[in-house]
N, C-alpha and C. Protein backbone atom coordinates (compact mmCIF):
# COMPACT_ATOMS: atom_id res chain seq x y z
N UNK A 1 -23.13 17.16 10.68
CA UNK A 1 -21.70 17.40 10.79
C UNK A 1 -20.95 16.08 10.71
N UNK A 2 -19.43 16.20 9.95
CA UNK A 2 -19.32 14.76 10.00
C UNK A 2 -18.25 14.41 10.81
N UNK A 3 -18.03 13.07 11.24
CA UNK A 3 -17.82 12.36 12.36
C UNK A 3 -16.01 12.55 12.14
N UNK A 4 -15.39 12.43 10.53
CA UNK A 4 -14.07 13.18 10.27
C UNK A 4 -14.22 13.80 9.30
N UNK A 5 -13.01 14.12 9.31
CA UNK A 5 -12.37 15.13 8.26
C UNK A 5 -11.67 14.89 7.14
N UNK A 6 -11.08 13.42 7.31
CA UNK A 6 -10.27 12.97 6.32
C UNK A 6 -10.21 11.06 6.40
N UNK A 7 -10.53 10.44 4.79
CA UNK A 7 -10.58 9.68 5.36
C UNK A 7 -9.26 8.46 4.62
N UNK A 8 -7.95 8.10 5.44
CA UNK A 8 -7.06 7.33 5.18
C UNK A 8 -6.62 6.34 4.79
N UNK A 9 -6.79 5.71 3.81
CA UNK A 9 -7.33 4.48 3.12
C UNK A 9 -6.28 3.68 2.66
N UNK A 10 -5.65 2.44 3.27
CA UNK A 10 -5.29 1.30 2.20
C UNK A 10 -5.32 1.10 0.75
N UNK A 11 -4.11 0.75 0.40
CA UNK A 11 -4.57 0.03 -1.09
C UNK A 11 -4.81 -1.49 -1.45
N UNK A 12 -3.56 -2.23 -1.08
CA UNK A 12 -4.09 -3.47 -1.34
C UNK A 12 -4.56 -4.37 -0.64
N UNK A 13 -5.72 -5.10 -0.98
CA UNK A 13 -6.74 -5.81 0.12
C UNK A 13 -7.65 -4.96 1.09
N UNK A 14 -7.62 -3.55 0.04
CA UNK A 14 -8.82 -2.62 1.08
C UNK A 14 -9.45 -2.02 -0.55
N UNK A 15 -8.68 -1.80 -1.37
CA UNK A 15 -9.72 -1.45 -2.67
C UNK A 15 -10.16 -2.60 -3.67
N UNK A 16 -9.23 -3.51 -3.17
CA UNK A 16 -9.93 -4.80 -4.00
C UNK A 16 -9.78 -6.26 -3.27
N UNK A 17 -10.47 -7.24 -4.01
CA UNK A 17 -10.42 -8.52 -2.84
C UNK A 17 -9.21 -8.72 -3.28
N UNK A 18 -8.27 -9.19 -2.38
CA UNK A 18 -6.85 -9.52 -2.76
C UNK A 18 -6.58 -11.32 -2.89
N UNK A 19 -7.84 -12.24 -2.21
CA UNK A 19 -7.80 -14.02 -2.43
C UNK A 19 -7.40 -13.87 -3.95
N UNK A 20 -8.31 -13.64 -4.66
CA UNK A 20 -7.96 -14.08 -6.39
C UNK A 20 -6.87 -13.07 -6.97
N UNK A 21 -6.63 -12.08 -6.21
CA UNK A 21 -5.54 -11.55 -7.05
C UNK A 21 -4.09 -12.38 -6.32
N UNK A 22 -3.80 -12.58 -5.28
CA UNK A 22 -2.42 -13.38 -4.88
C UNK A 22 -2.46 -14.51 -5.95
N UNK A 23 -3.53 -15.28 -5.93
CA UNK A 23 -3.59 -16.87 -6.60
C UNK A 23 -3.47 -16.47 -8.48
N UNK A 24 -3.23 -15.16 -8.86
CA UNK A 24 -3.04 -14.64 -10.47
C UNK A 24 -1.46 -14.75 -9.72
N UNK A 25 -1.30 -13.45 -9.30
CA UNK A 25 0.25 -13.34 -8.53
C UNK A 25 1.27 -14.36 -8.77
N UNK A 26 0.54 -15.74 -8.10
CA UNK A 26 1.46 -16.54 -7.54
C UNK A 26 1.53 -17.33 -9.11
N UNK A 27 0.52 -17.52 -9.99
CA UNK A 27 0.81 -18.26 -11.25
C UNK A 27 1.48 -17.33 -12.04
N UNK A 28 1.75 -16.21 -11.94
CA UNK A 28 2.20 -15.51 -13.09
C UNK A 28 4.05 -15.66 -12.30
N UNK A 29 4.30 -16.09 -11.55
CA UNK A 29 5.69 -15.78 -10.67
C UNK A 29 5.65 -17.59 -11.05
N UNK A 30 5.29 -18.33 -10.94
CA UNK A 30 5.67 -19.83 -11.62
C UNK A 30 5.80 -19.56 -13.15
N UNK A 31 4.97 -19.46 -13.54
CA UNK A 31 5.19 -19.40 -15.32
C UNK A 31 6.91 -18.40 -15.65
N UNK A 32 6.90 -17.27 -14.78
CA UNK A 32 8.45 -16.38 -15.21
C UNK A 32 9.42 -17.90 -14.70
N UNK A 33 9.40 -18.36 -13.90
CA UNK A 33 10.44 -19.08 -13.48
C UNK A 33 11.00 -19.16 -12.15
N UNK A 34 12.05 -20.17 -12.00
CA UNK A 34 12.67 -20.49 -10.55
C UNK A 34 13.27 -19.43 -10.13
N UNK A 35 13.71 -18.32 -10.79
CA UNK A 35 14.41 -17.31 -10.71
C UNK A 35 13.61 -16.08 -10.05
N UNK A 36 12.61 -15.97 -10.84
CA UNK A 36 11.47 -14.91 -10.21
C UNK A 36 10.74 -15.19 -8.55
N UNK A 37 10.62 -16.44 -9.14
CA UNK A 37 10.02 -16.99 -7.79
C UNK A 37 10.99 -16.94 -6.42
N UNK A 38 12.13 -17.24 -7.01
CA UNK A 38 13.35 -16.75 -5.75
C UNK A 38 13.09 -15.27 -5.41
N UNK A 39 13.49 -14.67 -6.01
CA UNK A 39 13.25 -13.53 -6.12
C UNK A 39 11.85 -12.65 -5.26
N UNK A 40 10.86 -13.05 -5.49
CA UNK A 40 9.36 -12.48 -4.92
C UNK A 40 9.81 -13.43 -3.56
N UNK A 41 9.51 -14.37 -3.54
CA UNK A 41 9.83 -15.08 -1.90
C UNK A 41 11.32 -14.23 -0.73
N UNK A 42 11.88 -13.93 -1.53
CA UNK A 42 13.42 -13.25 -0.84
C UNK A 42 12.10 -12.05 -0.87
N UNK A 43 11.58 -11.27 -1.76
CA UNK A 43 11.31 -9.63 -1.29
C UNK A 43 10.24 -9.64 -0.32
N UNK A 44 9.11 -10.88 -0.29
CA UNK A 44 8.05 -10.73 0.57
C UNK A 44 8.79 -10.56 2.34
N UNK A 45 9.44 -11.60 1.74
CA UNK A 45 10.54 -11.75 3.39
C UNK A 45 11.16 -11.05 3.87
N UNK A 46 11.83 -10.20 3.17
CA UNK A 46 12.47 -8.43 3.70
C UNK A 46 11.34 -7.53 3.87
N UNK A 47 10.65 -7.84 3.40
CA UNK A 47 9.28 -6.93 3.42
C UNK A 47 8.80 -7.06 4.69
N UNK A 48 8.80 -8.38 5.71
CA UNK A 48 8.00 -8.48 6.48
C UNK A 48 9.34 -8.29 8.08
N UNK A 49 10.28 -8.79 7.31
CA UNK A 49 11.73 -8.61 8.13
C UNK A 49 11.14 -7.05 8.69
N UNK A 50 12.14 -6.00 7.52
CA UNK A 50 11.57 -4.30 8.07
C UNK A 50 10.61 -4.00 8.51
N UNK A 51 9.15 -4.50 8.09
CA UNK A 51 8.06 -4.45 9.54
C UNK A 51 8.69 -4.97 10.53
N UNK A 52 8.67 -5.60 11.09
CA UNK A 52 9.57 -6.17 12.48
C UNK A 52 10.40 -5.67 13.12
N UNK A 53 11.28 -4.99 12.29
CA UNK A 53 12.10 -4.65 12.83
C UNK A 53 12.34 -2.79 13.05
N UNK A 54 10.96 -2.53 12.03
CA UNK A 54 10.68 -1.42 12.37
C UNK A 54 11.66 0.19 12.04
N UNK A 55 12.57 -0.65 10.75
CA UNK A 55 13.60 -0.15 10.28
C UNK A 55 12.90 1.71 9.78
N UNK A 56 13.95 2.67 9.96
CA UNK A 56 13.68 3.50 9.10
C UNK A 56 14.60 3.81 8.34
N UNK A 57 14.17 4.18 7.00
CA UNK A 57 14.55 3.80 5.19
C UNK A 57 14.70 4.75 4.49
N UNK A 58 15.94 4.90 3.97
CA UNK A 58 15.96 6.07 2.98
C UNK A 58 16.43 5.35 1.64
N UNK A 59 15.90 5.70 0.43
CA UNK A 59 15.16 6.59 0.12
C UNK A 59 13.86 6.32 1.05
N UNK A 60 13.04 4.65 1.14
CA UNK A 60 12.14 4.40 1.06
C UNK A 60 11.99 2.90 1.52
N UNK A 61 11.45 2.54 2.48
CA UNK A 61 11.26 1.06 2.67
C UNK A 61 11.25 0.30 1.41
N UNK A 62 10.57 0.61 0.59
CA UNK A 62 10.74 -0.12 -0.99
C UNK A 62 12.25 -0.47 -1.34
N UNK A 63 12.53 0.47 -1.45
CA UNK A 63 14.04 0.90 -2.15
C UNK A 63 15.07 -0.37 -1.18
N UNK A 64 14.39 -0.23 0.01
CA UNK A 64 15.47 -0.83 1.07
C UNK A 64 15.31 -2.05 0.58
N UNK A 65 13.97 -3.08 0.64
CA UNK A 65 13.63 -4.27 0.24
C UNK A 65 14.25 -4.33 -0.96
N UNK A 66 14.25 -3.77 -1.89
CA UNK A 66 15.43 -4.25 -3.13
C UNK A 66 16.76 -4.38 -2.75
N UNK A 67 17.14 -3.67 -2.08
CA UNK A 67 18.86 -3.44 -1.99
C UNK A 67 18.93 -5.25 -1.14
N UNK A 68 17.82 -5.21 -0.04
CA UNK A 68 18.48 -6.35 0.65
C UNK A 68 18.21 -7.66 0.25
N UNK A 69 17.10 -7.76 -0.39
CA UNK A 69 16.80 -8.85 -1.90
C UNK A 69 17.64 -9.11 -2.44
N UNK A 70 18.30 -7.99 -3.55
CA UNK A 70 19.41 -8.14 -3.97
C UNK A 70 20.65 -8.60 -3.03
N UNK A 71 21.15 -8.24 -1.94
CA UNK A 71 21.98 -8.93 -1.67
C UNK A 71 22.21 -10.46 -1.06
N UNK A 72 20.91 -10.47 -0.80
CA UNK A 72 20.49 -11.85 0.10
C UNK A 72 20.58 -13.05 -1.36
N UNK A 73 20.14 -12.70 -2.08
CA UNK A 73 20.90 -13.52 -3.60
C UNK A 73 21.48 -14.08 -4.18
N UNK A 74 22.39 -12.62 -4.27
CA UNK A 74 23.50 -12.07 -4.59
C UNK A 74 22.88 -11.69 -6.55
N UNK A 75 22.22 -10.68 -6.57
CA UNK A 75 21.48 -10.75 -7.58
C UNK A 75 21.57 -9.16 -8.18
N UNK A 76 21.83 -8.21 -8.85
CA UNK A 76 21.72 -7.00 -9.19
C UNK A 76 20.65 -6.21 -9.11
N UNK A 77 20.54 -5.16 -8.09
CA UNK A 77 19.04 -4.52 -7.47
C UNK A 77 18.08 -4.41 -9.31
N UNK A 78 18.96 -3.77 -10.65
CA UNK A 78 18.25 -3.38 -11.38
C UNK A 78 17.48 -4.90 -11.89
N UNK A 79 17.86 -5.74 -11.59
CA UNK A 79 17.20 -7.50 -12.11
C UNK A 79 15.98 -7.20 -11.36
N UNK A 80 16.21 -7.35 -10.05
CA UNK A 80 15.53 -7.73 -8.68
C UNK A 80 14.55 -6.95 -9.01
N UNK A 81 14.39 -5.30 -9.15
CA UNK A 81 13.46 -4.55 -8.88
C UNK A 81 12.73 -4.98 -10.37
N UNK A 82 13.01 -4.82 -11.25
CA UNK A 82 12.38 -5.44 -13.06
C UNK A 82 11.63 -6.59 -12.33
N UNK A 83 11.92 -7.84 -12.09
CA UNK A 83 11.47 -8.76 -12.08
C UNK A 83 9.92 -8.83 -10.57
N UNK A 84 10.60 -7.92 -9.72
CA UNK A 84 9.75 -7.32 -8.51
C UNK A 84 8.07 -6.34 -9.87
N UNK A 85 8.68 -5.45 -10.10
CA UNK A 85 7.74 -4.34 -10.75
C UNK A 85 7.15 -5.69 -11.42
N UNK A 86 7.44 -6.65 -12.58
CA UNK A 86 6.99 -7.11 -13.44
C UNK A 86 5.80 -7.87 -12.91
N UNK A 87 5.93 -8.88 -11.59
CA UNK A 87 5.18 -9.98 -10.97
C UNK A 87 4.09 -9.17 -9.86
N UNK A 88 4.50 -7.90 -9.54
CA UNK A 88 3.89 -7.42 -8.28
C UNK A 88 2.54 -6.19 -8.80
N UNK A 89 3.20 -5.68 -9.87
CA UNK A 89 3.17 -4.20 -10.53
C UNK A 89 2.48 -3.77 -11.95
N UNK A 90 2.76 -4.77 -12.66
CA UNK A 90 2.47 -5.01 -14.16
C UNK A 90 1.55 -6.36 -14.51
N UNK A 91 1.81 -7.62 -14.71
CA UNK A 91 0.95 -8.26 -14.36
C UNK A 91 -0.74 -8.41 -14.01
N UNK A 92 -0.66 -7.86 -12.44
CA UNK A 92 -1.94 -7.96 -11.95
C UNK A 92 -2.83 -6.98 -12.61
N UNK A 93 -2.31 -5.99 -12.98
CA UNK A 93 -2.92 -4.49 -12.86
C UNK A 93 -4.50 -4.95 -14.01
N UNK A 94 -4.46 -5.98 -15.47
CA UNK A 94 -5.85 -5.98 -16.29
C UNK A 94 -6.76 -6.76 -15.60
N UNK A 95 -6.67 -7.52 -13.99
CA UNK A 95 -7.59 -8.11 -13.28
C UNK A 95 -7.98 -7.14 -12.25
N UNK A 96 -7.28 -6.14 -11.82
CA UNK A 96 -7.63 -5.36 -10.62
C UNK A 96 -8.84 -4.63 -10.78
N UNK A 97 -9.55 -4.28 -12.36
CA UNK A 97 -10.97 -3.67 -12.22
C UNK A 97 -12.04 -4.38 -11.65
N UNK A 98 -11.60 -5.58 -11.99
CA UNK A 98 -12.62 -7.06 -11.60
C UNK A 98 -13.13 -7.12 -10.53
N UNK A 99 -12.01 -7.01 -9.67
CA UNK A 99 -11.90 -7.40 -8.50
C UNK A 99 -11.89 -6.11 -7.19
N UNK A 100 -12.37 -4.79 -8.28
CA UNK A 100 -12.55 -3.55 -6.55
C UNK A 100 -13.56 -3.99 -6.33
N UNK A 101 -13.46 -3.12 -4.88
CA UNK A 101 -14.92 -3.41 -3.60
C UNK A 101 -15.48 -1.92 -3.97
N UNK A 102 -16.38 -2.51 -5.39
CA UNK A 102 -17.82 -0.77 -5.79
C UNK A 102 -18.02 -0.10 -4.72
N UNK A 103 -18.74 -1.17 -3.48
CA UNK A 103 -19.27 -0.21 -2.19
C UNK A 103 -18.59 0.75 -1.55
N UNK A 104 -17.44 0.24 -1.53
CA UNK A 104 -16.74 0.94 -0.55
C UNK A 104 -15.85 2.21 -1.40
N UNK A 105 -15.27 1.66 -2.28
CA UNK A 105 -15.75 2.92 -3.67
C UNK A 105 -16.18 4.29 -3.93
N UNK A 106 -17.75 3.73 -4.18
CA UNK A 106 -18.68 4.39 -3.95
C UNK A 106 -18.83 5.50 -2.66
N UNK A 107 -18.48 4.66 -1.64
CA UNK A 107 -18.50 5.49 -0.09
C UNK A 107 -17.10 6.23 -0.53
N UNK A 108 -16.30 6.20 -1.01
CA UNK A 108 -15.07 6.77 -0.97
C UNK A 108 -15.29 8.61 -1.49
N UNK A 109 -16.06 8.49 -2.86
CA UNK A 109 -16.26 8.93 -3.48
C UNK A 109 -17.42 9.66 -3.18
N UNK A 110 -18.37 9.25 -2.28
CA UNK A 110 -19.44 10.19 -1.29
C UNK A 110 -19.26 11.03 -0.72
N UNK A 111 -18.29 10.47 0.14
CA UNK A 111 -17.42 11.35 1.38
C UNK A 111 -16.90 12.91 0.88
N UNK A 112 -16.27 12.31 -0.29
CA UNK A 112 -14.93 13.19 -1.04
C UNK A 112 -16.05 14.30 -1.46
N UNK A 113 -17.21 13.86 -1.92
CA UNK A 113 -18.25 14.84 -2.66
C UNK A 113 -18.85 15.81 -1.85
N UNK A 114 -18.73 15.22 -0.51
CA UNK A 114 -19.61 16.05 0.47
C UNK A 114 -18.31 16.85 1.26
N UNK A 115 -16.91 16.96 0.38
CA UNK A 115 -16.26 18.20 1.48
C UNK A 115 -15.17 17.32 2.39
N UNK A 116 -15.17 16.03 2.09
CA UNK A 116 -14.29 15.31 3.14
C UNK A 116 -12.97 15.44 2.45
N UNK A 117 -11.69 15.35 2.84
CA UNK A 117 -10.29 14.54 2.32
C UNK A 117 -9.91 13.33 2.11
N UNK A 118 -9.28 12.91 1.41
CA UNK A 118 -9.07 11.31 0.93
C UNK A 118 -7.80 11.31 0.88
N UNK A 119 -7.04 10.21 0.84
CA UNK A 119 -5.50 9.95 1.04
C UNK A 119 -5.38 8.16 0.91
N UNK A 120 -4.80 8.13 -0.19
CA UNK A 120 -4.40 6.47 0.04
C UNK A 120 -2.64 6.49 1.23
N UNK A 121 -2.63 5.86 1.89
CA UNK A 121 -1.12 5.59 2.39
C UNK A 121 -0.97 3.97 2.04
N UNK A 122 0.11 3.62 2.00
CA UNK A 122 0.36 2.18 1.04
C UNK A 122 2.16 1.91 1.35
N UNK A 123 2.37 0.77 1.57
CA UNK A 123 3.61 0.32 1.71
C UNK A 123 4.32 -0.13 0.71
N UNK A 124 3.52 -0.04 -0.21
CA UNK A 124 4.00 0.04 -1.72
C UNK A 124 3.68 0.90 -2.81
N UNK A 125 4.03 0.80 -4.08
CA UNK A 125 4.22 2.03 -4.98
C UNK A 125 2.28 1.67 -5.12
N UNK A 126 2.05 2.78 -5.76
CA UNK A 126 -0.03 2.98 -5.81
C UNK A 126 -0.07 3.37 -7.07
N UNK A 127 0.59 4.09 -7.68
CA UNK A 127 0.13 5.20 -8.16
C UNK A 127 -0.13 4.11 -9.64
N UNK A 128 -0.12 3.26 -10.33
CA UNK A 128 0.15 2.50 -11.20
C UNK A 128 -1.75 1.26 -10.73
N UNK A 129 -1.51 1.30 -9.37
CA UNK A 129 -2.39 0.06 -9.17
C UNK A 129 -3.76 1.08 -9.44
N UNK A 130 -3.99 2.14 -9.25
CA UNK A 130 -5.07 3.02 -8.44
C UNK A 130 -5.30 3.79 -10.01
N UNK A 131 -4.71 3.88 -11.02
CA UNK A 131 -5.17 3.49 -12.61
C UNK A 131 -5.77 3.02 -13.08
N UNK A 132 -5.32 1.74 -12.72
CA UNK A 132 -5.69 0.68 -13.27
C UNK A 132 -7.46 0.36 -12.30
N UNK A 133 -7.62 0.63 -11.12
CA UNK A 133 -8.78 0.72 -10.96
C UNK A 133 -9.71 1.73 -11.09
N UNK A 134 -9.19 2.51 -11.64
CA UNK A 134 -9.91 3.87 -12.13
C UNK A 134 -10.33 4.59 -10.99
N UNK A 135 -9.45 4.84 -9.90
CA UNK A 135 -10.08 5.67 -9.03
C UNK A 135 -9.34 6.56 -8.36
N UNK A 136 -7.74 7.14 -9.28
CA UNK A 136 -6.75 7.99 -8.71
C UNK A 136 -7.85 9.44 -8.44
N UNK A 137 -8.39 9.41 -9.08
CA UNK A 137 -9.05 10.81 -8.88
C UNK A 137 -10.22 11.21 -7.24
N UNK A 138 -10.14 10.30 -6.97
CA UNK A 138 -10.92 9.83 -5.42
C UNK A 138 -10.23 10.59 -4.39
N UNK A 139 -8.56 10.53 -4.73
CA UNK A 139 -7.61 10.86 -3.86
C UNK A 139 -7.27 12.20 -3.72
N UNK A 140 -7.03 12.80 -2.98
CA UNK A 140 -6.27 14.08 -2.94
C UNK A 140 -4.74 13.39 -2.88
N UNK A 141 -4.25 12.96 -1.92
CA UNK A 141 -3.12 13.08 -1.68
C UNK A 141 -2.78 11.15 -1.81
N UNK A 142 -1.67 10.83 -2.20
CA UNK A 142 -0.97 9.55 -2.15
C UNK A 142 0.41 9.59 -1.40
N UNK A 143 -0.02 8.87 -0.40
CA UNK A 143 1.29 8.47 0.24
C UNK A 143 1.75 7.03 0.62
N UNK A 144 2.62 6.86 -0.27
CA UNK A 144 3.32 5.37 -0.39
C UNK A 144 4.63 5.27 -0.76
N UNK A 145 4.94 3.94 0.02
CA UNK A 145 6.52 3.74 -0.05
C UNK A 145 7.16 3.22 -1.48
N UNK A 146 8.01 3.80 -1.90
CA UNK A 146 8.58 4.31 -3.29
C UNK A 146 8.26 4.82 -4.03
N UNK A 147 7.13 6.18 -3.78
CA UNK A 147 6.79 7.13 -4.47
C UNK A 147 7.65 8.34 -3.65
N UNK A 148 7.79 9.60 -4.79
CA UNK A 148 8.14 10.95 -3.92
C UNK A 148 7.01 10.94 -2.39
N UNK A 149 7.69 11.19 -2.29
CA UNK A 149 7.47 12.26 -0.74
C UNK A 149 6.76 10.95 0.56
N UNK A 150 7.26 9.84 0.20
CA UNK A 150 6.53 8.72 0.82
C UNK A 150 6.88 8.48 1.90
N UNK A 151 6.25 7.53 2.84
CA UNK A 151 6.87 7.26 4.38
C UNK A 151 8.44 6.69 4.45
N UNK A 152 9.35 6.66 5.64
CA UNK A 152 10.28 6.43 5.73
C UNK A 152 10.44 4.67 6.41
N UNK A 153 9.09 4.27 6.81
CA UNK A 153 8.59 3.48 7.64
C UNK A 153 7.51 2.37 7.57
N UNK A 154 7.41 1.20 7.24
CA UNK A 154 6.27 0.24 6.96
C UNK A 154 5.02 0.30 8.14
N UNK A 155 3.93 0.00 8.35
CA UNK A 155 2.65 0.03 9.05
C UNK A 155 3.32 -1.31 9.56
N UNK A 156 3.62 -1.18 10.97
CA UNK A 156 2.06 -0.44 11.84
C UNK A 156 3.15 0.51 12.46
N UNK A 157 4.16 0.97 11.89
CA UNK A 157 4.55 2.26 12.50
C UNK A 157 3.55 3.57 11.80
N UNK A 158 3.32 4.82 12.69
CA UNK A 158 1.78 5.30 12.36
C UNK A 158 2.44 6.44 10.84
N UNK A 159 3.86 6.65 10.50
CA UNK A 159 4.11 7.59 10.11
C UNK A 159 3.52 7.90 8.98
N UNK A 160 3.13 7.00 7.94
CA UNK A 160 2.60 6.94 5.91
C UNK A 160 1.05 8.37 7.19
N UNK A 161 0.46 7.36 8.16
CA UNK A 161 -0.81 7.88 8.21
C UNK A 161 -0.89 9.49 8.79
N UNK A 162 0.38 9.32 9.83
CA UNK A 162 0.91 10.70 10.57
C UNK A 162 1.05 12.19 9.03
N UNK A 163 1.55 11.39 7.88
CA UNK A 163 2.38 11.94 7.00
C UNK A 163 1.03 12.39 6.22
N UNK A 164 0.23 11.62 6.31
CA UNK A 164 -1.06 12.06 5.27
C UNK A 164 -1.91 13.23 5.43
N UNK A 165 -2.03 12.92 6.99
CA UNK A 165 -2.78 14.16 7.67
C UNK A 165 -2.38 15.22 7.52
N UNK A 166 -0.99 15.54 8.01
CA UNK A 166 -0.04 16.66 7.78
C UNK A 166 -0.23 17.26 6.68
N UNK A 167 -0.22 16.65 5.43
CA UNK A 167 -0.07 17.42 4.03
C UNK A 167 -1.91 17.59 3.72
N UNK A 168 -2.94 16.68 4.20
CA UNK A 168 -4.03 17.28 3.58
C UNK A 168 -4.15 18.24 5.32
N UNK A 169 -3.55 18.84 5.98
CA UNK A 169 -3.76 19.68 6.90
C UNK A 169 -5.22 19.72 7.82
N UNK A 170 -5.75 18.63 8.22
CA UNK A 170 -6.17 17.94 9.18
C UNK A 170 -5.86 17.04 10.76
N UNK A 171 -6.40 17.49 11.39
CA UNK A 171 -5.53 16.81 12.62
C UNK A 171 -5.75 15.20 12.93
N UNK A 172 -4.99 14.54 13.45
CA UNK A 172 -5.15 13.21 13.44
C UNK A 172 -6.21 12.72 14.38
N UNK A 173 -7.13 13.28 15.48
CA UNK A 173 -7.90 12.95 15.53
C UNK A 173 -9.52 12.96 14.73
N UNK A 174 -9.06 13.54 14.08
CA UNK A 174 -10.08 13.60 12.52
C UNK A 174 -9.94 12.59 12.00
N UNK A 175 -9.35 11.97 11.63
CA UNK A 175 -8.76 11.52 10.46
C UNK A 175 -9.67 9.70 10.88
N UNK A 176 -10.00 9.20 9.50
CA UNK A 176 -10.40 7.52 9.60
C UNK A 176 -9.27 6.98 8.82
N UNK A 177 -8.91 5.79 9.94
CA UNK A 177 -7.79 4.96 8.59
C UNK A 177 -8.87 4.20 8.15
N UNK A 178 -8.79 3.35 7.13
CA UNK A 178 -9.82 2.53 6.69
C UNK A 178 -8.52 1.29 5.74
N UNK A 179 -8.53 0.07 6.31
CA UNK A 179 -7.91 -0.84 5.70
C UNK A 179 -8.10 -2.40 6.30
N UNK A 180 -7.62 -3.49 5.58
CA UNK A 180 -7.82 -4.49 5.85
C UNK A 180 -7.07 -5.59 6.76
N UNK A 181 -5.85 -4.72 7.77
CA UNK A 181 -5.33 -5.43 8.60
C UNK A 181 -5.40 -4.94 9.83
N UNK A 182 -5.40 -5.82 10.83
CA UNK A 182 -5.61 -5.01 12.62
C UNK A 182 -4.06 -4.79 12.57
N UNK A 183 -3.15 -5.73 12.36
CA UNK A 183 -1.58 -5.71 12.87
C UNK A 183 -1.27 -4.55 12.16
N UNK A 184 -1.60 -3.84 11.17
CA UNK A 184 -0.72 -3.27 10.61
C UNK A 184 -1.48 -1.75 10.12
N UNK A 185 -2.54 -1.99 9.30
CA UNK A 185 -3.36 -0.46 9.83
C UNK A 185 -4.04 -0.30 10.93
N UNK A 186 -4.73 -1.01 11.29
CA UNK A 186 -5.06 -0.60 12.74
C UNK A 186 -4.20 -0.42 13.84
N UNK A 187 -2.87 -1.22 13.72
CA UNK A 187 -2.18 -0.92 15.04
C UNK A 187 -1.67 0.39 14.35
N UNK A 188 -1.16 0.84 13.30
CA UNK A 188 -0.90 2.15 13.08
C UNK A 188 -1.92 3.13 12.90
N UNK A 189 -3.17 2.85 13.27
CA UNK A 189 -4.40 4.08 13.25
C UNK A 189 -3.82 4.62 14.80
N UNK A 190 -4.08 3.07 15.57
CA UNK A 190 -3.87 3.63 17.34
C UNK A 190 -2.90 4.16 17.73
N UNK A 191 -1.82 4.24 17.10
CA UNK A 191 -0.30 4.68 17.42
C UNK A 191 -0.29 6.35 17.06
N UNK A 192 -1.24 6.65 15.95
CA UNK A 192 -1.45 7.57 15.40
C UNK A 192 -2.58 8.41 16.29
N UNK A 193 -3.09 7.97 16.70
CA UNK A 193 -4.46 8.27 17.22
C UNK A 193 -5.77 9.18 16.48
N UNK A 194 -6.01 7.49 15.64
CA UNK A 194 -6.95 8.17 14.67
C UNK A 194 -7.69 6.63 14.72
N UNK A 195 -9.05 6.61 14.66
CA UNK A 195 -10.48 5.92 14.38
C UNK A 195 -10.08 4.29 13.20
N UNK A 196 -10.59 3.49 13.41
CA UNK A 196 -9.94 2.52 12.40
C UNK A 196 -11.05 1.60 11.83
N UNK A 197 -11.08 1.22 10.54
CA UNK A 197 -12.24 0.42 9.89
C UNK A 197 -11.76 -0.43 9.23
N UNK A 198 -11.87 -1.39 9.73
CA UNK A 198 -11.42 -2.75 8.85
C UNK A 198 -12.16 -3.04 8.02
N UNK A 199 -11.85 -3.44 7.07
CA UNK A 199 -12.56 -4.24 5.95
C UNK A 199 -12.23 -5.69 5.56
N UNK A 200 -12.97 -6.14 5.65
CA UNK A 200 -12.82 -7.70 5.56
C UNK A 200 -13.60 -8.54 3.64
């Protein structure tokens, strides 16, 4: 019998090593320019601002980090978000096969075979990265911020994980988060009250 029912999974820096993909990141955001680079440094920083502060976001924590990017600027959200999608989104995506974790993969894809549920939750858009590693089909359900039906709320508030359970209709003590931060999936597994696996 198995130990859950569903298992809640991270995307970035839990399906692939994320050291060599920031250090692509960060050269492809020098080569665009002083402009881009303003730009990604202003969004990481609202990004980590609304964790903190624990904001809730409509449409979407995403959505919010553009608007306040853009104004912190003074820059037009449709620039901001282009130049955001281009360095964050587009870019990385022909190194990301390189660089998944097979094993854990593999276990993803075990689980799923033997009757379990799968769910990425993600504080950012997935559905583009999880292509590109060839493994949307792993998932039942995606829940991430600036996709439809996504959290209102960044990790380690528990809601992306609260929100996952709900729709694959499992209870949260079932449920495994599985990701690569204590501050932020794990403190939102415990808030949630669901089992937590870091990956390092």
């Amino acid at each position: 019998m198995r130990k859950h029912d569903a298992w809640l999974v991270d995307l970035d820096g839990t399906l692939y090593q994320p050291a060599p993909l920031k250090v692509i990141m960060a050269a492809s955001v020098v080569l665009l320019g002083p402009v881009a680079m303003r730009v990604i440094f202003q969004f990481r920083k609202e990004h980590e601002a609304i964790r903190h502060e624990g904001l809730t976001c409509s449409p979407s924590p995403y959505a919010t980090q553009i608007e306040r990017t853009a104004k912190a600027i003074n820059m037009a959200p449709a620039k901001v978000e282009a130049l955001v999608e281009k360095c964050m989104f587009e870019r990385p995506l022909p190194f990301l096969p390189r660089l998944k974790r097979k094993d854990l993969i593999a276990e993803i894809g075990a689980f799923r075979n033997d009757g379990g549920r799968t769910a990425i939750v993600s504080d950012y858009p997935a559905q583009k990265k999880l292509a590109a590693l060839g493994v949307a089909e792993l998932f039942d359900r995606v829940v991430a911020s600036g996709e439809p039906s996504g959290p209102s709320k960044l990790k380690p508030a528990p809601d992306g994980y609260l929100l996952a359970a709900n729709v694959l209709g499992v209870e949260p003590s079932r449920c495994l988060v599985i990701g690569d931060r204590e501050d932020a999936d794990g403190a939102a597994a415990k808030s949630a009250g669901m089992e937590f696996r870091l990956i390092k």
